[in-house]
PDB file of N, CA and C in Angstrom:
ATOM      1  N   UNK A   1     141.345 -38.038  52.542  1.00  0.00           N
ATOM      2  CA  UNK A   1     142.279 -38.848  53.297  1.00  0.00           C
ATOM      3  C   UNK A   1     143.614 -38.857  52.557  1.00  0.00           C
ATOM      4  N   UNK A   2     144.817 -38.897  53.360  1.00  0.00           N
ATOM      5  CA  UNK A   2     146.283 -38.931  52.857  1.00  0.00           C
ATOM      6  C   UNK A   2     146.791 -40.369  52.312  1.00  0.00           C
ATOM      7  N   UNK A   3     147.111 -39.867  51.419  1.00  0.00           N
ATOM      8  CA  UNK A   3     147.944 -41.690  51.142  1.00  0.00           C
ATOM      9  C   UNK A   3     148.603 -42.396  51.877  1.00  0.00           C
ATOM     10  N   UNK A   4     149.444 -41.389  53.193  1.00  0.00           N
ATOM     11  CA  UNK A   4     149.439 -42.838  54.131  1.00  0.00           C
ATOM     12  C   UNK A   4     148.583 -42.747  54.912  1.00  0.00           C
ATOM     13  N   UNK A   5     147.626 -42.152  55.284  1.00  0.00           N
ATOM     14  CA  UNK A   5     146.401 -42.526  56.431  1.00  0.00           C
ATOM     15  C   UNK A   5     145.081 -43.773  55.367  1.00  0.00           C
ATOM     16  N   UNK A   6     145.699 -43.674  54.544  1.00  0.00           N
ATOM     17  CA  UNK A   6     144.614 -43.734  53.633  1.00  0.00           C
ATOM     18  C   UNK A   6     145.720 -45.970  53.634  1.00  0.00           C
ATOM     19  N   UNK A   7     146.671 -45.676  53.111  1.00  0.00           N
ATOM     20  CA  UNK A   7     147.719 -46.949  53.734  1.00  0.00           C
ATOM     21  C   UNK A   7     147.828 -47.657  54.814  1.00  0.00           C
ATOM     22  N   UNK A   8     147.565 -47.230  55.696  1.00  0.00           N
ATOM     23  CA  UNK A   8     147.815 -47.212  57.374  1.00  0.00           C
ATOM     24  C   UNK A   8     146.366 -48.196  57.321  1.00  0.00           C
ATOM     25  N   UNK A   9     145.090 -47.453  56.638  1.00  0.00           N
ATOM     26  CA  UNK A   9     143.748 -48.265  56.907  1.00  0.00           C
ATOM     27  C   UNK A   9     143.652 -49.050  56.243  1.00  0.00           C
ATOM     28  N   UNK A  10     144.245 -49.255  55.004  1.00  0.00           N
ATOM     29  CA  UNK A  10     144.501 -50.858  54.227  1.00  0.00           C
ATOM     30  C   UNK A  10     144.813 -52.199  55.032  1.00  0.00           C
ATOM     31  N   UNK A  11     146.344 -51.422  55.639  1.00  0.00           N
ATOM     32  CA  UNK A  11     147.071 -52.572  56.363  1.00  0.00           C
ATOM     33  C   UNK A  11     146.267 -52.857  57.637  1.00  0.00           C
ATOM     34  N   UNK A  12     145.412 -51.644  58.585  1.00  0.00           N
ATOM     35  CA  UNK A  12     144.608 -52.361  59.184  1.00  0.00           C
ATOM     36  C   UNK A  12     143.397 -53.291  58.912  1.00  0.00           C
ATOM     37  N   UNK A  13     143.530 -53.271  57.994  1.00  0.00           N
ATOM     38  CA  UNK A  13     141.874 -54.378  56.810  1.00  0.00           C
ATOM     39  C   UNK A  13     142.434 -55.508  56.962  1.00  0.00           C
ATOM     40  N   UNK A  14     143.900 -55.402  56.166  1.00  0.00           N
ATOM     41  CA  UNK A  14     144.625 -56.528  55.764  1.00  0.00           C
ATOM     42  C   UNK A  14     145.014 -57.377  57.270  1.00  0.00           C
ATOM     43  N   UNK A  15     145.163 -56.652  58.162  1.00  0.00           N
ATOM     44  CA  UNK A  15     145.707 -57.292  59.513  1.00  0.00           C
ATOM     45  C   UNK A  15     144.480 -58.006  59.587  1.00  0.00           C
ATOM     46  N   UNK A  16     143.553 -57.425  60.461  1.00  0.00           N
ATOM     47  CA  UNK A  16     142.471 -58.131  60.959  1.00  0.00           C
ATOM     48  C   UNK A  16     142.017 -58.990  60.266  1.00  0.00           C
ATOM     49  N   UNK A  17     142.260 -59.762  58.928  1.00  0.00           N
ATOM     50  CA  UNK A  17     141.957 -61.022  57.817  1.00  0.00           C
ATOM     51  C   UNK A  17     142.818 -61.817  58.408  1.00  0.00           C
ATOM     52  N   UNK A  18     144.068 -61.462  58.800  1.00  0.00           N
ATOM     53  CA  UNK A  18     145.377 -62.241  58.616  1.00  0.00           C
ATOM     54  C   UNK A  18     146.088 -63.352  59.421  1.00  0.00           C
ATOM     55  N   UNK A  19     145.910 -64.921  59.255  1.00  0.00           N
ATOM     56  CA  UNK A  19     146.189 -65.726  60.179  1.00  0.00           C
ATOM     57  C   UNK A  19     148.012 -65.757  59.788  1.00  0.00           C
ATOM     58  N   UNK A  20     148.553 -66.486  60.806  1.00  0.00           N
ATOM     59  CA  UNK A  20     149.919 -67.107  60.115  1.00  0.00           C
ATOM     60  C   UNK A  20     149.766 -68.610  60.612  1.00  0.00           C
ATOM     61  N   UNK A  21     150.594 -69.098  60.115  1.00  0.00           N
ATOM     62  CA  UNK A  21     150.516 -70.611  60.409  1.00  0.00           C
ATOM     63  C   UNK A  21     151.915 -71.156  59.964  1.00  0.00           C
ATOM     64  N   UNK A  22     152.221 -71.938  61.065  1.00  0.00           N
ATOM     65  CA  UNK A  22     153.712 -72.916  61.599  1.00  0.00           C
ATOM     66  C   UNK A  22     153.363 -74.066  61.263  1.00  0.00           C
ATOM     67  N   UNK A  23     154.655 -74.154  60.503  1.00  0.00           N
ATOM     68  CA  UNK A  23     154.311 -76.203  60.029  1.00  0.00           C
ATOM     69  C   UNK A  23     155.595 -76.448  60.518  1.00  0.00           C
ATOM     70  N   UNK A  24     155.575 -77.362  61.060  1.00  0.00           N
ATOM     71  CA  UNK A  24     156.672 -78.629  61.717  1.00  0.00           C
ATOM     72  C   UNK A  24     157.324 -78.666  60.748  1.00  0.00           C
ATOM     73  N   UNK A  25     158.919 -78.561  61.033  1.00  0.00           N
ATOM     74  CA  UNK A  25     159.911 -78.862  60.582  1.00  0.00           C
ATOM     75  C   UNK A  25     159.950 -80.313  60.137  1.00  0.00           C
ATOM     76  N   UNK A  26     159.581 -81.504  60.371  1.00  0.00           N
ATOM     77  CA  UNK A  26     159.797 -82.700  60.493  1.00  0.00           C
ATOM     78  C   UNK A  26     158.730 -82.987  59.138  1.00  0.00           C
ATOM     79  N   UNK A  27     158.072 -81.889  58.305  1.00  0.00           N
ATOM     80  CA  UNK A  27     157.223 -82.572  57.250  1.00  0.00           C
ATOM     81  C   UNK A  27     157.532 -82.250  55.814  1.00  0.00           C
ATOM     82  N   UNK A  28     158.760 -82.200  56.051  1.00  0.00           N
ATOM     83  CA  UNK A  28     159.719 -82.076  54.585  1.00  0.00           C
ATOM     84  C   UNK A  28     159.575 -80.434  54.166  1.00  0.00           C
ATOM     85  N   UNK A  29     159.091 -80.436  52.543  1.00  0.00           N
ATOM     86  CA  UNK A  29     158.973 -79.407  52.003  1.00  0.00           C
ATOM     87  C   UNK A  29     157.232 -79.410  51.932  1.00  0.00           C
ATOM     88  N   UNK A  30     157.265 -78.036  51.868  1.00  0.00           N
ATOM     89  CA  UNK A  30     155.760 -77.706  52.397  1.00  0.00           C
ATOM     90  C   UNK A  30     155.774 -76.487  50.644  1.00  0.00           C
ATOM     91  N   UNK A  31     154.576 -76.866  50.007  1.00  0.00           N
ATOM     92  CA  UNK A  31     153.959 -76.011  48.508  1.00  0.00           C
ATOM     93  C   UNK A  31     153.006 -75.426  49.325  1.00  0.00           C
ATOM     94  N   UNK A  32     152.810 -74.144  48.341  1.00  0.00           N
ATOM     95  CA  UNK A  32     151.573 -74.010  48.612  1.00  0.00           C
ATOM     96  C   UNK A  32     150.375 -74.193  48.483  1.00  0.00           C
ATOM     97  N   UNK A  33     149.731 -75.723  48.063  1.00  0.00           N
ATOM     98  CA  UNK A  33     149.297 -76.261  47.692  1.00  0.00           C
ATOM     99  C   UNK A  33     148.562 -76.644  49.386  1.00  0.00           C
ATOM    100  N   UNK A  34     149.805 -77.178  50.291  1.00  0.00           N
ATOM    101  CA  UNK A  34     149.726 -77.896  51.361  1.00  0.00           C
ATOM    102  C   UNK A  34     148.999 -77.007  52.623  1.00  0.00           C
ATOM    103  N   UNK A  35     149.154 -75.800  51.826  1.00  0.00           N
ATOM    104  CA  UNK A  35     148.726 -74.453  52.863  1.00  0.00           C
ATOM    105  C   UNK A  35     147.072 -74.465  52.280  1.00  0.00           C
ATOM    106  N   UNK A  36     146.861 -74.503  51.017  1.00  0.00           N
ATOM    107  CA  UNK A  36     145.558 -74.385  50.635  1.00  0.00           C
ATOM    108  C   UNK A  36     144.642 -75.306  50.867  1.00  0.00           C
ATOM    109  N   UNK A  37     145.151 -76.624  50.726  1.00  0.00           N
ATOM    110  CA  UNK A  37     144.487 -77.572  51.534  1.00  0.00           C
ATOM    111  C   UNK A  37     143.820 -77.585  53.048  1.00  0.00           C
ATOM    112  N   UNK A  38     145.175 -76.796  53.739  1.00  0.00           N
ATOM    113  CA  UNK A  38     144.868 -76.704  54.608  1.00  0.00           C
ATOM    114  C   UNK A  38     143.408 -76.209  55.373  1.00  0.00           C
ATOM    115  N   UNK A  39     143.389 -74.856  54.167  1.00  0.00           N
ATOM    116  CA  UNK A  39     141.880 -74.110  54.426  1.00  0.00           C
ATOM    117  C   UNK A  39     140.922 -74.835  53.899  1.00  0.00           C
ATOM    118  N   UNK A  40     141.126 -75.342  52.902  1.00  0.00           N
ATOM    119  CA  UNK A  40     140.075 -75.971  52.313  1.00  0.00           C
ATOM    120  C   UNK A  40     139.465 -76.854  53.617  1.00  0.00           C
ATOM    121  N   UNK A  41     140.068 -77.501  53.970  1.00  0.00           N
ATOM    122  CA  UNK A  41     139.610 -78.746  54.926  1.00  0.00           C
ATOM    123  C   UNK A  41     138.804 -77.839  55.831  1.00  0.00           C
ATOM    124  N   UNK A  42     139.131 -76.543  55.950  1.00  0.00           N
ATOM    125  CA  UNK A  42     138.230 -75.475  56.955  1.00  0.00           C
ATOM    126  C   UNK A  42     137.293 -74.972  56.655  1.00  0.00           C
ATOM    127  N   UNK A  43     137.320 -73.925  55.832  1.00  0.00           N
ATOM    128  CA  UNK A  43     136.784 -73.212  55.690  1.00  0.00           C
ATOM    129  C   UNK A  43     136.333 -73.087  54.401  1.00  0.00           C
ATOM    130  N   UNK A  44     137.043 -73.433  53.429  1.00  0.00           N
ATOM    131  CA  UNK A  44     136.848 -73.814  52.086  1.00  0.00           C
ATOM    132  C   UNK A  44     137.751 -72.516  51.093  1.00  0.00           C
ATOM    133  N   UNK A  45     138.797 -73.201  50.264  1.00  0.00           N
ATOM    134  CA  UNK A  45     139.584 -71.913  49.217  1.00  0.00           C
ATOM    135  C   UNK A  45     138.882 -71.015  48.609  1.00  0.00           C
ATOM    136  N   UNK A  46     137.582 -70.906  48.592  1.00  0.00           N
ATOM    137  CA  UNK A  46     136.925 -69.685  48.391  1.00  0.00           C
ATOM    138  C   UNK A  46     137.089 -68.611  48.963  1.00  0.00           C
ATOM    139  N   UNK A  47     137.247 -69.162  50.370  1.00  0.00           N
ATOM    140  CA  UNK A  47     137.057 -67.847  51.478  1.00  0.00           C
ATOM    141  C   UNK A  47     139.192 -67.191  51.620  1.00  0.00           C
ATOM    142  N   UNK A  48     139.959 -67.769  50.643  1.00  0.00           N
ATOM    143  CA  UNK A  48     141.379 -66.951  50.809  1.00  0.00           C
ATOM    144  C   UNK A  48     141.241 -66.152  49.835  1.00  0.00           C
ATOM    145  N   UNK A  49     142.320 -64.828  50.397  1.00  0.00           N
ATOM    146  CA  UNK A  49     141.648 -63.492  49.458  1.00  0.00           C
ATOM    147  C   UNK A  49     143.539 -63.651  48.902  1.00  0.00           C
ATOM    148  N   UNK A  50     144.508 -63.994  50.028  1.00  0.00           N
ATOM    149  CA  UNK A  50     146.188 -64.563  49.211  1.00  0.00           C
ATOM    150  C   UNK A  50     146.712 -65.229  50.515  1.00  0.00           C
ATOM    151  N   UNK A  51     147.707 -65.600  49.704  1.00  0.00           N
ATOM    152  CA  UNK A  51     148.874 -66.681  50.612  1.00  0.00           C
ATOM    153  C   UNK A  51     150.408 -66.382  50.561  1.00  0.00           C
ATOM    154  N   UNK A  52     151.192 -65.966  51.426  1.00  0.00           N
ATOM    155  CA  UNK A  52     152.482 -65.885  51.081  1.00  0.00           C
ATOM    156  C   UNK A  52     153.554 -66.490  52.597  1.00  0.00           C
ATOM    157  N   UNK A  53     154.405 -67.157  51.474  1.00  0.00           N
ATOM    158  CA  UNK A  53     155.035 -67.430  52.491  1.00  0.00           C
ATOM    159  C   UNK A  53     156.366 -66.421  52.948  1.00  0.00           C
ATOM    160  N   UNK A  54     156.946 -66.948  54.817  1.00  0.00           N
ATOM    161  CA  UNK A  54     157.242 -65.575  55.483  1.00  0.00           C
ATOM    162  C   UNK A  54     158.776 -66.341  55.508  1.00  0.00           C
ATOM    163  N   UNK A  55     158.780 -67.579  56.185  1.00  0.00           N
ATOM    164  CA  UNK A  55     160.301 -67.712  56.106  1.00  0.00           C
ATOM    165  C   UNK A  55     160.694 -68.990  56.460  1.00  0.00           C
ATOM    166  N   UNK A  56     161.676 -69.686  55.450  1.00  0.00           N
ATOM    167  CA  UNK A  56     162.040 -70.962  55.247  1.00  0.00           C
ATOM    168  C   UNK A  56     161.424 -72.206  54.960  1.00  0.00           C
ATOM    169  N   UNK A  57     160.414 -71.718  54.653  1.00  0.00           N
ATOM    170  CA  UNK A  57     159.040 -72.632  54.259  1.00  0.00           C
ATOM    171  C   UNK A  57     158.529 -73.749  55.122  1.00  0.00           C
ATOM    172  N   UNK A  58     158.294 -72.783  56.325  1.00  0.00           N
ATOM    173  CA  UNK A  58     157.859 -73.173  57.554  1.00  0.00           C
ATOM    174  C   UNK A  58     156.888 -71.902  58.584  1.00  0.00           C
ATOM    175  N   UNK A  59     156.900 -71.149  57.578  1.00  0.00           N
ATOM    176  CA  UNK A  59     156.026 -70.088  58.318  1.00  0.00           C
ATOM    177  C   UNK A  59     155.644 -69.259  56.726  1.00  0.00           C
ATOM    178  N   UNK A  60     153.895 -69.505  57.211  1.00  0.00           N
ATOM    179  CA  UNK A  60     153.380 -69.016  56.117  1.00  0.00           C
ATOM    180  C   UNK A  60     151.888 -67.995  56.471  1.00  0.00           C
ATOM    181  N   UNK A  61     151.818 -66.911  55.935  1.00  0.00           N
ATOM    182  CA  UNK A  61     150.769 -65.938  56.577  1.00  0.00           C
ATOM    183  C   UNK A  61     149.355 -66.395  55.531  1.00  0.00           C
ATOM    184  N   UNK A  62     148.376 -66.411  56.067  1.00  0.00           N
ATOM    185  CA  UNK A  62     147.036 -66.615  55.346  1.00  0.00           C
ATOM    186  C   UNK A  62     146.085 -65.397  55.359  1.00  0.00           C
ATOM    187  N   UNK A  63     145.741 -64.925  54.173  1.00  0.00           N
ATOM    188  CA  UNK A  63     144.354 -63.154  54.434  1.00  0.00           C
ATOM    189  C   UNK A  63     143.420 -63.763  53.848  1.00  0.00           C
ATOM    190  N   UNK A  64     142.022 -63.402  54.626  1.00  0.00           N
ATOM    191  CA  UNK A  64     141.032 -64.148  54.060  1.00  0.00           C
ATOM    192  C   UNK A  64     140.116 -63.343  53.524  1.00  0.00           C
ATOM    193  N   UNK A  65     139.171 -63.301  53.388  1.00  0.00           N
ATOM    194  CA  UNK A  65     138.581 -62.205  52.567  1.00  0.00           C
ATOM    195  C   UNK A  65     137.782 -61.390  53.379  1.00  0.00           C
ATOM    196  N   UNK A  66     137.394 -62.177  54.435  1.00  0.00           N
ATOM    197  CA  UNK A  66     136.014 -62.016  55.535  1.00  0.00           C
ATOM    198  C   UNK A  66     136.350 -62.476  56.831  1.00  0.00           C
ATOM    199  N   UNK A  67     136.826 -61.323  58.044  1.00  0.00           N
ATOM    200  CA  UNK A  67     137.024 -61.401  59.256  1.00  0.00           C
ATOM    201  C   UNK A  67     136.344 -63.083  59.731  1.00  0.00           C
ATOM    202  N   UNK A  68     135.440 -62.922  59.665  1.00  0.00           N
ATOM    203  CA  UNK A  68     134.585 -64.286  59.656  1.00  0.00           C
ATOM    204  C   UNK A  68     135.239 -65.602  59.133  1.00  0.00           C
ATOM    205  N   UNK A  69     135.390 -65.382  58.100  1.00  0.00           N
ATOM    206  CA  UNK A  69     135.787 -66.833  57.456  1.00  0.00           C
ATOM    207  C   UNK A  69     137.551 -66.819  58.005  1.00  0.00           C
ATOM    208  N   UNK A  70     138.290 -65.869  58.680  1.00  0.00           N
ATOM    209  CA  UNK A  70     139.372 -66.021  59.979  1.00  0.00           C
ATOM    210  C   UNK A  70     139.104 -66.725  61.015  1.00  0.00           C
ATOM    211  N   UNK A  71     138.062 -66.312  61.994  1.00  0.00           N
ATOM    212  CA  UNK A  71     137.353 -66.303  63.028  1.00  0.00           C
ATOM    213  C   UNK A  71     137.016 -68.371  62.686  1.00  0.00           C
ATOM    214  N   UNK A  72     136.136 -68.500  61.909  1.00  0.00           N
ATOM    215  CA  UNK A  72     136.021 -69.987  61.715  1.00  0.00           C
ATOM    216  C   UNK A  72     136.930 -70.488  61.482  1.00  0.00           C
ATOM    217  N   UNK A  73     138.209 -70.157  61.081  1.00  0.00           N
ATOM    218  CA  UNK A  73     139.314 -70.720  60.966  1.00  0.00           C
ATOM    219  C   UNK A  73     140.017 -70.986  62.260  1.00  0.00           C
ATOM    220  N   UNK A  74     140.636 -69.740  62.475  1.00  0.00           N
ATOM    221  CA  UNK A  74     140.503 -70.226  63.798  1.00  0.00           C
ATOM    222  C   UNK A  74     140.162 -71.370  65.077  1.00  0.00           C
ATOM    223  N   UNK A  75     138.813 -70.686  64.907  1.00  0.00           N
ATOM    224  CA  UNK A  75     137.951 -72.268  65.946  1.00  0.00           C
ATOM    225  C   UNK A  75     138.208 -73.327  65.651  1.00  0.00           C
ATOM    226  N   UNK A  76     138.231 -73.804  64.398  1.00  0.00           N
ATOM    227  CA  UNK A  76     138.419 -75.015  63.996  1.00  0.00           C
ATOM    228  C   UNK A  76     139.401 -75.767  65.286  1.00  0.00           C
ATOM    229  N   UNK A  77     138.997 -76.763  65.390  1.00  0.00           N
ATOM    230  CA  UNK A  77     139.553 -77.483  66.705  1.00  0.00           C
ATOM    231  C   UNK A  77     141.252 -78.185  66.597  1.00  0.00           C
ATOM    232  N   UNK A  78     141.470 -78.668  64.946  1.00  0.00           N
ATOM    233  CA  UNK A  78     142.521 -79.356  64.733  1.00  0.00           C
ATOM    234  C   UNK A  78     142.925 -78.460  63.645  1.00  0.00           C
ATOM    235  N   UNK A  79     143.931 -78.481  63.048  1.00  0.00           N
ATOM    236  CA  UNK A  79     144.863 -78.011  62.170  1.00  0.00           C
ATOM    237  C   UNK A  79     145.952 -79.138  61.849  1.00  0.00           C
ATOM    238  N   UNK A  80     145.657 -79.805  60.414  1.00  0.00           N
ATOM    239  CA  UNK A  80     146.581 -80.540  59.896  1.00  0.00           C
ATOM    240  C   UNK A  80     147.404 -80.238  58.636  1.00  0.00           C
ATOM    241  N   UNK A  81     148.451 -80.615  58.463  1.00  0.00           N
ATOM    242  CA  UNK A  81     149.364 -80.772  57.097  1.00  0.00           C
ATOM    243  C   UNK A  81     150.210 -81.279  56.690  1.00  0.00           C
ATOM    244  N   UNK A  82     149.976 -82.509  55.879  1.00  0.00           N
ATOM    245  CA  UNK A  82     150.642 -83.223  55.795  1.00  0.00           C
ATOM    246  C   UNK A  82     151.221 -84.472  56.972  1.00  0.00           C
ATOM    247  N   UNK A  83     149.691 -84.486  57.857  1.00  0.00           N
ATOM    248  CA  UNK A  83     149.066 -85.648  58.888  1.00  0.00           C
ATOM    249  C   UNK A  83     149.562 -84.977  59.993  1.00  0.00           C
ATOM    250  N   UNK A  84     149.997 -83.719  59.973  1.00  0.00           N
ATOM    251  CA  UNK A  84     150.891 -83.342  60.922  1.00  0.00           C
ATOM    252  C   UNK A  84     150.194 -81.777  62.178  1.00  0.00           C
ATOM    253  N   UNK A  85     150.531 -82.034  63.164  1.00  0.00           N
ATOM    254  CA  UNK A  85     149.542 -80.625  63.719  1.00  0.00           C
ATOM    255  C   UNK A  85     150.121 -79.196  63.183  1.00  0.00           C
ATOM    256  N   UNK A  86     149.581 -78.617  63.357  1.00  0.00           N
ATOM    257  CA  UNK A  86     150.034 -77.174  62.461  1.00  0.00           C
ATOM    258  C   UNK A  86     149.562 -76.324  63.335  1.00  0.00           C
ATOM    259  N   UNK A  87     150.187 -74.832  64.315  1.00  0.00           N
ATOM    260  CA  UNK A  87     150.263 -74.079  64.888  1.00  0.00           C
ATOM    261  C   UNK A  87     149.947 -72.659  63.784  1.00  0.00           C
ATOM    262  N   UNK A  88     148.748 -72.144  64.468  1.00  0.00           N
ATOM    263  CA  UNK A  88     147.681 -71.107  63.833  1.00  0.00           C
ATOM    264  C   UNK A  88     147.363 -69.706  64.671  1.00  0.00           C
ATOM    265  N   UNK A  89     148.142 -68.814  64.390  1.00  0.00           N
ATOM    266  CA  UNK A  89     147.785 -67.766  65.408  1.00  0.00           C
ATOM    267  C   UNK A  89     147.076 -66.112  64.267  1.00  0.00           C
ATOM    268  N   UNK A  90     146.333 -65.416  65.059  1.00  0.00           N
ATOM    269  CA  UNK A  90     146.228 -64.051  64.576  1.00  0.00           C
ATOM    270  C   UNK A  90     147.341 -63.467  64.447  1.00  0.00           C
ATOM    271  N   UNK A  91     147.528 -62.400  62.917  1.00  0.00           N
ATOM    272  CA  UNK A  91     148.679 -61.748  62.863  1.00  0.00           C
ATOM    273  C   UNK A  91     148.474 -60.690  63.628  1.00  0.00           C
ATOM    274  N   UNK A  92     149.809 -60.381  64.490  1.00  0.00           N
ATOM    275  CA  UNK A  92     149.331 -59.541  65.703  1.00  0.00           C
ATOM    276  C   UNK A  92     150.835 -58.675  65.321  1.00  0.00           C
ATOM    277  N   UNK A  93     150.958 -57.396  65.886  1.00  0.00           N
ATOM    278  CA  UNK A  93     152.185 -56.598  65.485  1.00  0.00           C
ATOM    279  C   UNK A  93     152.841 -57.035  66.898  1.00  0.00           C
ATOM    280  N   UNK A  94     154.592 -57.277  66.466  1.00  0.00           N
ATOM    281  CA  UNK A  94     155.224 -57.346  67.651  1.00  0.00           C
ATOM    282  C   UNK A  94     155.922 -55.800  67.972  1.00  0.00           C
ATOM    283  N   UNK A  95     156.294 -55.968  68.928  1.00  0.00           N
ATOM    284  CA  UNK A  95     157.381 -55.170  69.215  1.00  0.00           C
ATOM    285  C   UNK A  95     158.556 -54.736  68.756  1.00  0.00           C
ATOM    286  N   UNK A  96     158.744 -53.313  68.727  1.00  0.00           N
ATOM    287  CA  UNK A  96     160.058 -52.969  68.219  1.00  0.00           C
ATOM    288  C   UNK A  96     161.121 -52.912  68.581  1.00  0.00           C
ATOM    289  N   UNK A  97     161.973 -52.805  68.427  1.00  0.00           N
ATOM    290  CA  UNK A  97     163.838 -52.563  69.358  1.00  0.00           C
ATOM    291  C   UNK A  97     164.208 -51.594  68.187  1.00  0.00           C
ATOM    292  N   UNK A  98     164.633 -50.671  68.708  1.00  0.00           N
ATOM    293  CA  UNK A  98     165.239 -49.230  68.134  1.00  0.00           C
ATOM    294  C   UNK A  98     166.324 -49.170  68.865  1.00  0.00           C
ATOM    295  N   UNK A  99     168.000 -48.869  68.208  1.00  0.00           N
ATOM    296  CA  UNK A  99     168.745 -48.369  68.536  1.00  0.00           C
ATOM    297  C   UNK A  99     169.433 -47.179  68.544  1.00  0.00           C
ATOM    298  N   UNK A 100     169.615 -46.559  68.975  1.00  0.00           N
ATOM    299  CA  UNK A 100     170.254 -44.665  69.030  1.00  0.00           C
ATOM    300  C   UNK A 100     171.403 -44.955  69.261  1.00  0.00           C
ATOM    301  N   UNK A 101     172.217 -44.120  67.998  1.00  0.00           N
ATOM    302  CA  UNK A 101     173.627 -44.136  68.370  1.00  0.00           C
ATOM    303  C   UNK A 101     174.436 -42.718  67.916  1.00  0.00           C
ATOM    304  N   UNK A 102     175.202 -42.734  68.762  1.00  0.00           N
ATOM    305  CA  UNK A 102     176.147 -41.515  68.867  1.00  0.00           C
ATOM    306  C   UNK A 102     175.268 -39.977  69.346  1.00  0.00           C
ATOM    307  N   UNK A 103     174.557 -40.299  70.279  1.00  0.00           N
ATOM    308  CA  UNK A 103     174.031 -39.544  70.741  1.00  0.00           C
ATOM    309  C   UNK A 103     175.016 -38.883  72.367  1.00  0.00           C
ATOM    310  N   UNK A 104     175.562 -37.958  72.268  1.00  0.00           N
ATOM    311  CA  UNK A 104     175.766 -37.272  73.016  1.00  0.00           C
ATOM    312  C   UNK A 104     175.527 -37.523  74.570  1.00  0.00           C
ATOM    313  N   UNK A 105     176.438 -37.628  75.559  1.00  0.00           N
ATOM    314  CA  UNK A 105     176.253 -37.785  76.804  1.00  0.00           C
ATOM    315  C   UNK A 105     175.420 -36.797  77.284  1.00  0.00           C
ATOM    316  N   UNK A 106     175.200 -35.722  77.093  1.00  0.00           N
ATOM    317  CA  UNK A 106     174.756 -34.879  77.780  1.00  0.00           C
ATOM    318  C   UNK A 106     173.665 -34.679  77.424  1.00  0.00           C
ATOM    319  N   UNK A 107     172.858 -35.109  76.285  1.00  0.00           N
ATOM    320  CA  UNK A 107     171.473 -35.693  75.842  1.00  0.00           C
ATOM    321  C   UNK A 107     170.939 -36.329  76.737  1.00  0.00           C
ATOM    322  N   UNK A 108     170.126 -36.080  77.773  1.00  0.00           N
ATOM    323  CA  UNK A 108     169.089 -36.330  79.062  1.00  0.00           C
ATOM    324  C   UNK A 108     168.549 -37.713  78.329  1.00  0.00           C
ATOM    325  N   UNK A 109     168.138 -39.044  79.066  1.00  0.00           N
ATOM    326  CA  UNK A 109     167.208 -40.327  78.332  1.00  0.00           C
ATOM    327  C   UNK A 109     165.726 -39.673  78.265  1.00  0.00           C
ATOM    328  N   UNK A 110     165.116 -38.919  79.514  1.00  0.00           N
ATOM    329  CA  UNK A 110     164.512 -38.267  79.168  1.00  0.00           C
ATOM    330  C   UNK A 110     163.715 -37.935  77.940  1.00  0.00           C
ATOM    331  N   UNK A 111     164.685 -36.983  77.236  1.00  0.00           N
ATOM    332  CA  UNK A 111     164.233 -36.166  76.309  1.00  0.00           C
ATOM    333  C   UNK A 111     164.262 -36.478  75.195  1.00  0.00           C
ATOM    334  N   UNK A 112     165.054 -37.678  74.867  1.00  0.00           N
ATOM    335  CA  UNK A 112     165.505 -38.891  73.742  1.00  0.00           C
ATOM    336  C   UNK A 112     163.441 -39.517  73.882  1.00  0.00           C
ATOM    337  N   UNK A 113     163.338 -40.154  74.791  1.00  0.00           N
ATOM    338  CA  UNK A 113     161.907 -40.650  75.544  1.00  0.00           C
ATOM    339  C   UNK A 113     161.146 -39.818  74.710  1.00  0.00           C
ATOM    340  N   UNK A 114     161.094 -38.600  75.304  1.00  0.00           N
ATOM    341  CA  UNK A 114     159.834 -37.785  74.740  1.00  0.00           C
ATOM    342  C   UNK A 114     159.791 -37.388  73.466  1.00  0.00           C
ATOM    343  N   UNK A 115     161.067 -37.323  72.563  1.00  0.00           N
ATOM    344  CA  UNK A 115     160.668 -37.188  71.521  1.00  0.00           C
ATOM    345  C   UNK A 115     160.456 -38.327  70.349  1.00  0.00           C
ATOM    346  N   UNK A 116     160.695 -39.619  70.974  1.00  0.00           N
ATOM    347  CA  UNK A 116     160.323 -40.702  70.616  1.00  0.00           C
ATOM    348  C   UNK A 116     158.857 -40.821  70.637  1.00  0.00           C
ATOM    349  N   UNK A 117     157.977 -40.715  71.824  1.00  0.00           N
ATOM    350  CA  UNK A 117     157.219 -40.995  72.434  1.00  0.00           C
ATOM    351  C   UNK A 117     155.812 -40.086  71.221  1.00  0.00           C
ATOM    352  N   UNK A 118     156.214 -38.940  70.893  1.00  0.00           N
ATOM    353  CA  UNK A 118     155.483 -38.571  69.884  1.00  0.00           C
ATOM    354  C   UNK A 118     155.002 -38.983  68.237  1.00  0.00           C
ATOM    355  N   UNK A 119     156.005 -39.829  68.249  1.00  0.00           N
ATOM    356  CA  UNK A 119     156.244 -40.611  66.977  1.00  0.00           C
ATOM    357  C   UNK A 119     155.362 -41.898  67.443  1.00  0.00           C
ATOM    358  N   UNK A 120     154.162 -42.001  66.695  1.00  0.00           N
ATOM    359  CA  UNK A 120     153.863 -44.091  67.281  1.00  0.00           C
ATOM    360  C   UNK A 120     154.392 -45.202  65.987  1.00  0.00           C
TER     361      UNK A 120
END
């Protein structure tokens, strides 16, 4: 296997572990302490494999060690932090926006398309 096919199947490991989780603006400053708790109350800090936060310390991604111990996370019915509800989703890939520039009028969209289209 190639080092990036061999990369490519990491990050799919790492995805399918991977929750993120939204904390309300309205609950000050959030440690990561407040994130570990969080699991704990779930699933228990055994089952996190890391924790990092994504941006402004209000969005923070969780990998767990065991699809499973996600999955129960998940279900879990409530999500609190810091008395507060906390929004919990699967890390899922979004969508891209690509821009092309200075490409030639007479360059068909077409053919711009298809040779995009080979690239995933």
């Amino acid at each position: 296997m190639s080092d990036r096919a061999a990369a490519i199947e990491f990050y799919k490991r790492q995805r399918d572990r991977t929750v993120v989780v939204y904390l309300p603006r309205e609950g000050g400053i959030y440690r990561r302490s407040d994130v570990v708790d969080l699991v704990d109350g779930t699933v228990g800090k055994h089952a996190i494999s890391a924790i990092g936060q994504l941006e402004n310390n209000l969005k923070w991604e969780i990998v767990f060690n065991f699809v499973d111990n996600k999955e129960l996370f998940l279900d879990h019915a409530q999500h609190l932090v810091k008395g507060r509800q906390v929004s919990v989703e699967s890390l899922r890939r979004g969508p891209r926006r690509l821009r092309i520039l200075r490409v030639p009028m007479c360059v068909p969209n077409g053919y711009i398309s298809s040779l995009l289209a080979k690239h995933p």
